[in-house]
C-alpha atoms as a PDB file:
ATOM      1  CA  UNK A   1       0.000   0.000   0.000  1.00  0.00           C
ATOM      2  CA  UNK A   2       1.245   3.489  -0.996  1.00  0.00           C
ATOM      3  CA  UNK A   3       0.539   6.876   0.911  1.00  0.00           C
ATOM      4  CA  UNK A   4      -1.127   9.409  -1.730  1.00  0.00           C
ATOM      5  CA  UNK A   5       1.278  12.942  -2.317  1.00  0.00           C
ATOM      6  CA  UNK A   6      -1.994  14.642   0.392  1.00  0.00           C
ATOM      7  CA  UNK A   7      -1.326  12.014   3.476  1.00  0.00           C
ATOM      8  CA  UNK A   8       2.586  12.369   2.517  1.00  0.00           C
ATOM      9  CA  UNK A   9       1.711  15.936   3.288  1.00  0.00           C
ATOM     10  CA  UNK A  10      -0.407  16.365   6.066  1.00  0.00           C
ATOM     11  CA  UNK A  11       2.415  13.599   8.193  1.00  0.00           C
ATOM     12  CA  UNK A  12       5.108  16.113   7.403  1.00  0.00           C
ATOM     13  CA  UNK A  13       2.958  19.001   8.634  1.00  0.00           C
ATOM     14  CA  UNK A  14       2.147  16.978  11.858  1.00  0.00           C
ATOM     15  CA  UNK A  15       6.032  15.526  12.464  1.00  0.00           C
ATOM     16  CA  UNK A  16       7.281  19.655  11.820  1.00  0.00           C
ATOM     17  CA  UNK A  17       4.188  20.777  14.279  1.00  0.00           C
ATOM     18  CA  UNK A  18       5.099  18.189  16.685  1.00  0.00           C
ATOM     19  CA  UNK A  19       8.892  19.408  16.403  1.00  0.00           C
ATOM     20  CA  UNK A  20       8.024  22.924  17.213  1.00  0.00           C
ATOM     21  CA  UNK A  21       6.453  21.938  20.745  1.00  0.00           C
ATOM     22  CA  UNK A  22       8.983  19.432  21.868  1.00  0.00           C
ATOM     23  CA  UNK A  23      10.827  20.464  24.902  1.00  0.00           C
ATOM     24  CA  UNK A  24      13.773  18.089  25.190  1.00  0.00           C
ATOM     25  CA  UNK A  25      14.092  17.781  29.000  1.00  0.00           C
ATOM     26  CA  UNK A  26      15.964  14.180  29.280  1.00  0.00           C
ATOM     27  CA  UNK A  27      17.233  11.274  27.325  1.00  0.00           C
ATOM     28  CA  UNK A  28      13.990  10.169  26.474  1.00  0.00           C
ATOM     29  CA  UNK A  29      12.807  13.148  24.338  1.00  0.00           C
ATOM     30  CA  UNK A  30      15.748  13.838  22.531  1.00  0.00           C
ATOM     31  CA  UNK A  31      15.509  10.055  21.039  1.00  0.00           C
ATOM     32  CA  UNK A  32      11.998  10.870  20.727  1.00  0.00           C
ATOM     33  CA  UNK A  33      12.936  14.150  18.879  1.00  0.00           C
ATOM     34  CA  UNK A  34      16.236  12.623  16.754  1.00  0.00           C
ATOM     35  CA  UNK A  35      13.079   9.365  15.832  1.00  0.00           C
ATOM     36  CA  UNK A  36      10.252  12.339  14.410  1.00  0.00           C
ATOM     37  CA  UNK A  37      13.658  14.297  12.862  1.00  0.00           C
ATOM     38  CA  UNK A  38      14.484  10.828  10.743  1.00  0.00           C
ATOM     39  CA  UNK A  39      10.697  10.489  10.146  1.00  0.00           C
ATOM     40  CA  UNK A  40      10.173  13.931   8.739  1.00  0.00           C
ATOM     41  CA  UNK A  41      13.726  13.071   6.357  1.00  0.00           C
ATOM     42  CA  UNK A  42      12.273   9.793   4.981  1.00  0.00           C
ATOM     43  CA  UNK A  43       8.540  11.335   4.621  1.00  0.00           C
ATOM     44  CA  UNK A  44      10.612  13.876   2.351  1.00  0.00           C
ATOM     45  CA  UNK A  45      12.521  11.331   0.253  1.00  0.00           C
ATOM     46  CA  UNK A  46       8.888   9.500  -0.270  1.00  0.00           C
ATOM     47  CA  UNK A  47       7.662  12.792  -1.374  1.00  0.00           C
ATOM     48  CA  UNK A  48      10.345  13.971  -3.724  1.00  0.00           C
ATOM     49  CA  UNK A  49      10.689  10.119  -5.174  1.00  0.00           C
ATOM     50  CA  UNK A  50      13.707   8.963  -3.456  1.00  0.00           C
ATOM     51  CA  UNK A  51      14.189   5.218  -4.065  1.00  0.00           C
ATOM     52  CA  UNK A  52      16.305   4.141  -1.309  1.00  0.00           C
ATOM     53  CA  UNK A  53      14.519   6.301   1.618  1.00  0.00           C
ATOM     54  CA  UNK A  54      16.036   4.691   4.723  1.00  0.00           C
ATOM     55  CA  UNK A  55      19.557   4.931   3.175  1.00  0.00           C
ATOM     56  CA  UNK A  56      18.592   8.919   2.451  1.00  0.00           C
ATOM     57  CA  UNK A  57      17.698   9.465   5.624  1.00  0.00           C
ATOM     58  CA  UNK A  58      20.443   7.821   7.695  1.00  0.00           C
ATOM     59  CA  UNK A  59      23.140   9.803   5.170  1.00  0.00           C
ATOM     60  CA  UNK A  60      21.153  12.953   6.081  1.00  0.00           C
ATOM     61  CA  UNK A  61      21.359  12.214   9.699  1.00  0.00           C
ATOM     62  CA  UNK A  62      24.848  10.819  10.312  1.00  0.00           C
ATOM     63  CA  UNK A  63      26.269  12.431  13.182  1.00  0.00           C
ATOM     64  CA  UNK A  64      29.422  14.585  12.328  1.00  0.00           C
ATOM     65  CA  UNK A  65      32.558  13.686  14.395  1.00  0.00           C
ATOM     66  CA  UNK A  66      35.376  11.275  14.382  1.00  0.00           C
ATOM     67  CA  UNK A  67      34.413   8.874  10.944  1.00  0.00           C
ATOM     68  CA  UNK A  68      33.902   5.293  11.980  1.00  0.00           C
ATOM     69  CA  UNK A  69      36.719   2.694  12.570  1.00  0.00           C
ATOM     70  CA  UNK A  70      37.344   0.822   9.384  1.00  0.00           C
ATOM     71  CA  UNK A  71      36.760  -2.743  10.320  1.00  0.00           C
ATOM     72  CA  UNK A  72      40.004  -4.666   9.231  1.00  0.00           C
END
């Protein structure tokens, strides 16, 4: 089942209103917030036609910082 370009829509609007309110107090609501930010990044690949959306959105999200160790 696909999600029409309207429902695509109206989720983003809810994940970016949702966003806006959070108040990150612990632990807990900044995995909650980092979960709705990777959401609202594979909602947008889906919308613009991205075919690999979970690789898009984990590229958009990698943390910056030391690059991984190369495994040998």
């Amino acid at each position: 089942m696909s999600l029409s370009k309207r429902s695509i829509e109206m989720l983003l609007d809810l994940v970016e209103i949702k966003l806006s309110y959070m108040d990150i107090s612990d632990r807990e609501d900044a995995r909650d917030m980092q979960v709705l930010e990777r959401a609202k990044e594979e909602l947008s690949g889906i919308e613009r036609g991205v075919d690999n959306v979970t690789a898009f959105a984990r590229a958009a999200l990698r943390r910056p910082g030391r690059p991984r160790a190369a495994l040998a």
